[in-house]
N, C-alpha and C. Protein backbone atom coordinates (compact mmCIF):
# COMPACT_ATOMS: atom_id res chain seq x y z
N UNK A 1 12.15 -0.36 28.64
CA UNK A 1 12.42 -1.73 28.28
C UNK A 1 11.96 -1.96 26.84
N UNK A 2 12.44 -2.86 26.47
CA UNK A 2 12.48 -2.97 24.48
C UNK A 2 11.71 -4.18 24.26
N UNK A 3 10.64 -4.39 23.91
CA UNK A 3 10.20 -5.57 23.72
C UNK A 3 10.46 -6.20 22.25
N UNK A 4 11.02 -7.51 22.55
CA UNK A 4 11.85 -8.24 21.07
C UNK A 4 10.80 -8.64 20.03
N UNK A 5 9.90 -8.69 20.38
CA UNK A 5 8.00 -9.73 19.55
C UNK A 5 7.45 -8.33 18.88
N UNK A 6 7.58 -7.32 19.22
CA UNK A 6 6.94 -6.03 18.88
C UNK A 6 6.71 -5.55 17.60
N UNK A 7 5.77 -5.20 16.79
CA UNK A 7 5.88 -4.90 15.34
C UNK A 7 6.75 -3.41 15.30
N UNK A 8 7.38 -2.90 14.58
CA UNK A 8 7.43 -1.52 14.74
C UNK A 8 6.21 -0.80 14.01
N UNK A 9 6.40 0.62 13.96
CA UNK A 9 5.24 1.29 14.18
C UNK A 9 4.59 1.03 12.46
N UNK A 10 3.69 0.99 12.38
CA UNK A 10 2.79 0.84 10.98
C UNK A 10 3.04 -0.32 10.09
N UNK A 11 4.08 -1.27 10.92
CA UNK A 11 4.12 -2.56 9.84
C UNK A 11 2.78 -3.23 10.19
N UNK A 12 2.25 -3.11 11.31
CA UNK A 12 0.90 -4.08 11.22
C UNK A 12 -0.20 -3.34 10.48
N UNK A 13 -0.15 -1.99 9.90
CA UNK A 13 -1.09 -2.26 8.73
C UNK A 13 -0.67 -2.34 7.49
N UNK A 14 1.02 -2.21 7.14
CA UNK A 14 1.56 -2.79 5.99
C UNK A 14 1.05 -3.97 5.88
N UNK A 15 1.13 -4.76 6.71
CA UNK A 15 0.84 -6.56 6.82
C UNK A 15 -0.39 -6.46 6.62
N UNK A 16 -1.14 -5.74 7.27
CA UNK A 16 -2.52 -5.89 6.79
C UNK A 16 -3.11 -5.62 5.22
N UNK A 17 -2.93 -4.87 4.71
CA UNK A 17 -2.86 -4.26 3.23
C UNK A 17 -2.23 -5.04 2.38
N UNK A 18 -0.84 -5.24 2.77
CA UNK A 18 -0.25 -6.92 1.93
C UNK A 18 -1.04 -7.93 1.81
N UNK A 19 -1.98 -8.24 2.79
CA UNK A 19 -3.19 -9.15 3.01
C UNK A 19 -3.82 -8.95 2.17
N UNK A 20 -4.66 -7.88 2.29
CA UNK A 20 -5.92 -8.19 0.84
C UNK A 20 -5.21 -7.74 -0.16
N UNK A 21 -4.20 -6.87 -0.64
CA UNK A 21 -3.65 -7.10 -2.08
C UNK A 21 -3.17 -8.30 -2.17
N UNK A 22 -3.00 -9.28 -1.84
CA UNK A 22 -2.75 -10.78 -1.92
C UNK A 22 -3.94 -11.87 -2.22
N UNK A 23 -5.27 -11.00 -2.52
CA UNK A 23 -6.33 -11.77 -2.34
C UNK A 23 -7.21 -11.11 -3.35
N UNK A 24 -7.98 -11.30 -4.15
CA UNK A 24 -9.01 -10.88 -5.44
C UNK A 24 -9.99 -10.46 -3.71
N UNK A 25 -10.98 -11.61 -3.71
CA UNK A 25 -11.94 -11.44 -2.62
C UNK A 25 -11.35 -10.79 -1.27
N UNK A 26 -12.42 -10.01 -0.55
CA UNK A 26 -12.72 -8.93 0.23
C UNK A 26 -12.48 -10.53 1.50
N UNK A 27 -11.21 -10.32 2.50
CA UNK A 27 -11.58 -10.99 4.03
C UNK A 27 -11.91 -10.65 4.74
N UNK A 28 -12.23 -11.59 5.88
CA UNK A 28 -12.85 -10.95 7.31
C UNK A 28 -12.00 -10.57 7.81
N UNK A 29 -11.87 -10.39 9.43
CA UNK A 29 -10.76 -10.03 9.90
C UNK A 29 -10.17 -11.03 10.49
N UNK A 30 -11.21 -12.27 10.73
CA UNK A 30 -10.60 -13.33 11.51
C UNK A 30 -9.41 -13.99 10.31
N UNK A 31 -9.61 -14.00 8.85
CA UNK A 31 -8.89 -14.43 8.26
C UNK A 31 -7.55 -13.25 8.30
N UNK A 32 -8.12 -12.26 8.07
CA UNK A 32 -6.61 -11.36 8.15
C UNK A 32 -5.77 -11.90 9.33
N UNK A 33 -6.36 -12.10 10.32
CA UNK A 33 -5.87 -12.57 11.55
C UNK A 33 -4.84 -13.47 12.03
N UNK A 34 -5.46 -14.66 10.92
CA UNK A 34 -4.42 -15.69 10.90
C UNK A 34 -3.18 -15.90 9.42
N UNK A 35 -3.79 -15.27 8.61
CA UNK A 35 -2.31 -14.72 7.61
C UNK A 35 -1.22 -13.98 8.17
N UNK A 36 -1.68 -12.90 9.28
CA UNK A 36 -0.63 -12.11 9.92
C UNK A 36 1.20 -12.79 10.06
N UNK A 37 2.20 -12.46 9.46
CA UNK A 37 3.28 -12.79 9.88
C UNK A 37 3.59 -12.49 11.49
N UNK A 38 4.67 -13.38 11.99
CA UNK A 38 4.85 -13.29 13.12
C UNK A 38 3.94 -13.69 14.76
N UNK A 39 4.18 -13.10 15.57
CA UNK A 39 3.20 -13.08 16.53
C UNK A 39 1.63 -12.31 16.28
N UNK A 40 0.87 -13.54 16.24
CA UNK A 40 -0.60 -13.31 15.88
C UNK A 40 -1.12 -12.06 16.72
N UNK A 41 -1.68 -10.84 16.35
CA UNK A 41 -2.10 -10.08 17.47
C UNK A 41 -3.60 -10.27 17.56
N UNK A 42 -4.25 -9.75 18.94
CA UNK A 42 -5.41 -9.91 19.41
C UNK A 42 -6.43 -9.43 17.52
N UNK A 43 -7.62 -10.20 18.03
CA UNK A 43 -8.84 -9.71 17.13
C UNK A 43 -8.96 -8.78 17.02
N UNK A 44 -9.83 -7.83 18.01
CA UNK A 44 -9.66 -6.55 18.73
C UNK A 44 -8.38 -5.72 17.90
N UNK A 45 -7.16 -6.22 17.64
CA UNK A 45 -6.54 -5.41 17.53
C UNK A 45 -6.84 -5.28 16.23
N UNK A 46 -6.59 -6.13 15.49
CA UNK A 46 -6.92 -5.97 13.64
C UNK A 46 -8.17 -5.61 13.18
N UNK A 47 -9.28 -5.35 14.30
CA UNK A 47 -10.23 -4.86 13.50
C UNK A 47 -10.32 -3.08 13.98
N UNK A 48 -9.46 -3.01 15.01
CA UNK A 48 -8.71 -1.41 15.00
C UNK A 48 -7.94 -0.44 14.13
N UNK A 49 -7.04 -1.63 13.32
CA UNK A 49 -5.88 -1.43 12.60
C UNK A 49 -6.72 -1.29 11.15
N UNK A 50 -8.37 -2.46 11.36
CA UNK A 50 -8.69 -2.17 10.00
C UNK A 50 -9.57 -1.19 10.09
N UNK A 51 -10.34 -0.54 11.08
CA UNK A 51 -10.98 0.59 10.87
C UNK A 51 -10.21 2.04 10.43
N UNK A 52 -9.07 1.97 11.39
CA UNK A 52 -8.20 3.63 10.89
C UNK A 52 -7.98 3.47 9.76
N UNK A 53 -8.07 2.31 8.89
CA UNK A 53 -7.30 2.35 7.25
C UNK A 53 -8.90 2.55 6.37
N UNK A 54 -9.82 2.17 7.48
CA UNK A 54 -10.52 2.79 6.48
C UNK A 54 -11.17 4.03 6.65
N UNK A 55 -10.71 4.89 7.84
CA UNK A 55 -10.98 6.19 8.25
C UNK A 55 -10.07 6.87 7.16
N UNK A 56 -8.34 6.43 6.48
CA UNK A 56 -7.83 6.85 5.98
C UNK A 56 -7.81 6.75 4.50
N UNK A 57 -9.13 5.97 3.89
CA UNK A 57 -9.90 5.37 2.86
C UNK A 57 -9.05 4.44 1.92
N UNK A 58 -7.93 3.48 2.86
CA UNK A 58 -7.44 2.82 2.27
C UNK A 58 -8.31 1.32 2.32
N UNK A 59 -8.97 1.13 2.96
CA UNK A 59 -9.50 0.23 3.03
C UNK A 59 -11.10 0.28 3.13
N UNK A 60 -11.95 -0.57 2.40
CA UNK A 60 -13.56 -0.72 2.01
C UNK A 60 -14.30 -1.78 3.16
N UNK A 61 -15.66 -1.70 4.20
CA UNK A 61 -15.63 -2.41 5.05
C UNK A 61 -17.37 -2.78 4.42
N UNK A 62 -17.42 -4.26 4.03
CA UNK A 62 -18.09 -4.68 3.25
C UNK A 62 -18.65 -5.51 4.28
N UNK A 63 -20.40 -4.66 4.65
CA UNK A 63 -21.24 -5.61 5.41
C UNK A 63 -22.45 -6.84 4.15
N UNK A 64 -22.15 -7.91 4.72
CA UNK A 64 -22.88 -8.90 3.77
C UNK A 64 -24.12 -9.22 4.97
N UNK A 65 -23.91 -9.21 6.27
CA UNK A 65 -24.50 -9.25 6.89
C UNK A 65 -24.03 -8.76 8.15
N UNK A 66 -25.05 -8.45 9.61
CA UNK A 66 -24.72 -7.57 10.80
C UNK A 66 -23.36 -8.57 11.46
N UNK A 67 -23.67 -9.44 10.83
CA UNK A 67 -22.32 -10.65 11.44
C UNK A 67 -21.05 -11.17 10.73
N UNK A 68 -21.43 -10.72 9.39
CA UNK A 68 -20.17 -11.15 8.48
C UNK A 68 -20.63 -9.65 7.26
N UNK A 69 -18.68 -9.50 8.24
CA UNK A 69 -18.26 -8.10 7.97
C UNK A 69 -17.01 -8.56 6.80
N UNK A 70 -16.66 -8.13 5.79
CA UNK A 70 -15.54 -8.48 5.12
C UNK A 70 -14.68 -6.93 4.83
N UNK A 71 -13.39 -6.95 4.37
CA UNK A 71 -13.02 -5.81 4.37
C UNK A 71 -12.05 -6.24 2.65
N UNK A 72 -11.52 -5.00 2.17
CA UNK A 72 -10.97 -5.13 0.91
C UNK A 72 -10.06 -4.18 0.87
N UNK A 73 -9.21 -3.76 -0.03
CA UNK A 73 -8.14 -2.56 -0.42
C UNK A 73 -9.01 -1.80 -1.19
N UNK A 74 -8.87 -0.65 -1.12
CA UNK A 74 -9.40 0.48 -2.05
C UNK A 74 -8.92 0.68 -3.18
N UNK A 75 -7.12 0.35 -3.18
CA UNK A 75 -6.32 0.67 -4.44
C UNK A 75 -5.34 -0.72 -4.35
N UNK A 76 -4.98 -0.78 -5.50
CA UNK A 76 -4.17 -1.70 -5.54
C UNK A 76 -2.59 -1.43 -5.00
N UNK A 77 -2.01 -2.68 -4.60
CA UNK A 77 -0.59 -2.14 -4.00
C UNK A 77 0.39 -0.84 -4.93
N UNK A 78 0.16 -1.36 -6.78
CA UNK A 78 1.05 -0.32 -7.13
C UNK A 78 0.16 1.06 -7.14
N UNK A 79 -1.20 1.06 -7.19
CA UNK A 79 -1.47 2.22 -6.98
C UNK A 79 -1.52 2.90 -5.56
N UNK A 80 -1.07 2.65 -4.38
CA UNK A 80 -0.90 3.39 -3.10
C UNK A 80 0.64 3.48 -3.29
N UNK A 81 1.47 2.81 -3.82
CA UNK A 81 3.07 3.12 -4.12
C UNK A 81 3.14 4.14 -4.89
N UNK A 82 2.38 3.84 -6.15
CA UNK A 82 2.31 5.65 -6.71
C UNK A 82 2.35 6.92 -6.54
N UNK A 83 0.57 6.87 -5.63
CA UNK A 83 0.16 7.66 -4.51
C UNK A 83 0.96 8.63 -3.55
N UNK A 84 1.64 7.38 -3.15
CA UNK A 84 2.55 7.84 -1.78
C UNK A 84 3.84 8.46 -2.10
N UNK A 85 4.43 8.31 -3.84
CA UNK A 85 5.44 8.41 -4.21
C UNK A 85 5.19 10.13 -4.65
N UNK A 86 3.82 10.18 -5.16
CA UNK A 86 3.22 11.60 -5.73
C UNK A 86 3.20 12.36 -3.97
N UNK A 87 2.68 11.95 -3.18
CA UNK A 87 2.20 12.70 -1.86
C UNK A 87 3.71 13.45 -1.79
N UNK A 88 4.71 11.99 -1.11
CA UNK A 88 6.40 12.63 -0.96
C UNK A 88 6.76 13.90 -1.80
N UNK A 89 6.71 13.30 -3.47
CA UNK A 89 7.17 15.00 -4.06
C UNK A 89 6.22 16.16 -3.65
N UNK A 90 5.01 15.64 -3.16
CA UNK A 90 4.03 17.24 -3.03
C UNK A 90 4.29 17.96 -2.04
N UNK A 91 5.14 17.16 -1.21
CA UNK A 91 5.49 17.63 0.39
C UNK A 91 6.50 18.60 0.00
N UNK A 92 7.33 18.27 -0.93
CA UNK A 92 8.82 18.97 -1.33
C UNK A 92 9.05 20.40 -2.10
N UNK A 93 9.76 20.84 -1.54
CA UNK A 93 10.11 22.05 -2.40
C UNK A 93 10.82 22.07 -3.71
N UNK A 94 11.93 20.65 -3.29
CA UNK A 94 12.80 20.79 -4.36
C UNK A 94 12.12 19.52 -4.99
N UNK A 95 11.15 19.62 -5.78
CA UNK A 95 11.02 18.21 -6.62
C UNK A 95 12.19 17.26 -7.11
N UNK A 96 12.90 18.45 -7.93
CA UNK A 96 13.79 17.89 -8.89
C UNK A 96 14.83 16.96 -7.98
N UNK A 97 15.49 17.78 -7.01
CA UNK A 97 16.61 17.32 -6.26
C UNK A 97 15.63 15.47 -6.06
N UNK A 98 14.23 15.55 -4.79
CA UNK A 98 14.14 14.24 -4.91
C UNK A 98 14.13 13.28 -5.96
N UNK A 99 13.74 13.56 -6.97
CA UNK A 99 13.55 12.96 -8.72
C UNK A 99 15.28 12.12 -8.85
N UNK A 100 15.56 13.21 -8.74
CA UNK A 100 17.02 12.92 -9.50
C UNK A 100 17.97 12.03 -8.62
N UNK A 101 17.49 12.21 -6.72
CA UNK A 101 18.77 11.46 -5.86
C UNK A 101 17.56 9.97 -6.29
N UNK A 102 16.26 10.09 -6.17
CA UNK A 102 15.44 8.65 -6.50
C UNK A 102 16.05 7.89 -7.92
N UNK A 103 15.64 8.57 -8.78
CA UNK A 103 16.86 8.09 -9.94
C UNK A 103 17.78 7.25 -10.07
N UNK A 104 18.98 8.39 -9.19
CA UNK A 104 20.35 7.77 -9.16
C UNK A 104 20.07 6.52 -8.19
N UNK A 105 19.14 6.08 -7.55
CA UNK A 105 19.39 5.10 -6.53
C UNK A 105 18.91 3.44 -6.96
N UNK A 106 18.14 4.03 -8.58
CA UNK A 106 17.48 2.66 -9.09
C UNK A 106 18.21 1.51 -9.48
N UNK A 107 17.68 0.17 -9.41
CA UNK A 107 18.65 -0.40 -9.79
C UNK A 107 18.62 -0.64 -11.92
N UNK A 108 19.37 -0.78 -12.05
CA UNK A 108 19.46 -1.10 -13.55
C UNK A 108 18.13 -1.58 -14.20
N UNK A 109 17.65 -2.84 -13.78
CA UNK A 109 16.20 -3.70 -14.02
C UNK A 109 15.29 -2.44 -14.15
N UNK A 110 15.39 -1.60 -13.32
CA UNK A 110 13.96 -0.57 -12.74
C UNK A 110 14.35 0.82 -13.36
N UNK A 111 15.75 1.43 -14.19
CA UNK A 111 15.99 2.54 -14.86
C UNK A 111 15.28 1.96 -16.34
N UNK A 112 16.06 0.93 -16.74
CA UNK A 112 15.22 0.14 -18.01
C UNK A 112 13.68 -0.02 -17.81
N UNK A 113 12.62 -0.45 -16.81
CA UNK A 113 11.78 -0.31 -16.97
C UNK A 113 10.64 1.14 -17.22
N UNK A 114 11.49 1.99 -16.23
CA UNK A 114 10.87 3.80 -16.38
C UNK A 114 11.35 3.69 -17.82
N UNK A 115 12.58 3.04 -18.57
CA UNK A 115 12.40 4.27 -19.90
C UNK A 115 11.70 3.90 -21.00
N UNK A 116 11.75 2.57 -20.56
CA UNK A 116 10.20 1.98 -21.63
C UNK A 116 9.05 2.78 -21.07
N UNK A 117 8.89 3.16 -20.04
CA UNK A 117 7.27 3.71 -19.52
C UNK A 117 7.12 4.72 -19.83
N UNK A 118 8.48 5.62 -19.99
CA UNK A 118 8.41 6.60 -20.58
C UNK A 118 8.53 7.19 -22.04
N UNK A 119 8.85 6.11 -22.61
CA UNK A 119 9.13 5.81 -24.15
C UNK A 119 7.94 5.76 -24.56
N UNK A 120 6.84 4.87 -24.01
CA UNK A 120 5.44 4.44 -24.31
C UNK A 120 4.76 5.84 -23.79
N UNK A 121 5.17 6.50 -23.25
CA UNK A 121 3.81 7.42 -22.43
C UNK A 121 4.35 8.47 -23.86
N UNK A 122 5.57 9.24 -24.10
CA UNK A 122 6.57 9.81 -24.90
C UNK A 122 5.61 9.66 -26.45
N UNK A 123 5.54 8.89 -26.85
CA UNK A 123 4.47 8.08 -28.17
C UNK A 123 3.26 8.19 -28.25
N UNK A 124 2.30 8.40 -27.06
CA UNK A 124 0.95 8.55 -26.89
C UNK A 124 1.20 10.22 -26.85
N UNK A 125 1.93 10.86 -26.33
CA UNK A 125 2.41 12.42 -26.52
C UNK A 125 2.32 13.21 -27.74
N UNK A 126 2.94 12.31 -28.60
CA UNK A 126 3.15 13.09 -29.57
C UNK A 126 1.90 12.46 -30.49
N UNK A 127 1.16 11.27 -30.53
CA UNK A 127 0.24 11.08 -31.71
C UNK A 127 -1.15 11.64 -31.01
N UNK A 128 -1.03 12.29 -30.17
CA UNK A 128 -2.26 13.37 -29.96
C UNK A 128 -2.20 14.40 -30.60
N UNK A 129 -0.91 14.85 -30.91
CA UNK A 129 -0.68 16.29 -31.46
C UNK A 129 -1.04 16.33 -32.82
């Protein structure tokens, strides 16, 4: 049976992580709790969802006291997009092939932005030499 309310698998700690990159200050969980999109899940559950992220050191669990626990991101959203973008090619044999079908798939806004990034990185290249 298919339940219709159901997150699929790992959006509830996307949602969670969207949470504190949405926030300078470190929340509890009761606040993560009630930012959650959708059907609110148990307490219990988000402070499950926030321990494996920080077993997986995406997330920092900041005791201020034995009763107020706050939690934070380790990296910022574009730096785990990075991350995860570096992990994918490390998995790969064929770098290039992924490089090049990622490439072709950008939109215009985001080819123009890599070639300034790379224009600027391109410039710091050569006035080292």
């Amino acid at each position: 049976m298919i339940v219709a309310n159901r997150r699929a698998w790992g959006e509830l700690e996307r949602d969670i992580l969207r949470r504190l990159w949405a926030h300078a200050a470190p929340l509890s969980a009761k606040e993560i709790q009630q930012e959650l999109p959708g059907e609110t899940p148990a307490y219990t559950t988000v402070l499950t969802i926030l321990d494996r992220l920080r077993e997986k050191g995406l997330v920092d669990r900041l005791e201020e006291s034995p009763r107020k626990v706050r939690f934070a991101a380790t990296r910022s959203a574009a730096e785990y997009a990075s991350d995860s973008m570096h992990d994918a090619l490390d998995a790969l044999d064929d770098r290039n092939a992924a490089l090049l079908k990622f490439a072709g798939n950008l939109a215009d806004d985001d080819v123009a932005l890599l070639q300034q990034a790379l224009a600027k990185r391109a410039g710091r290249t050569s006035s080292r030499r």
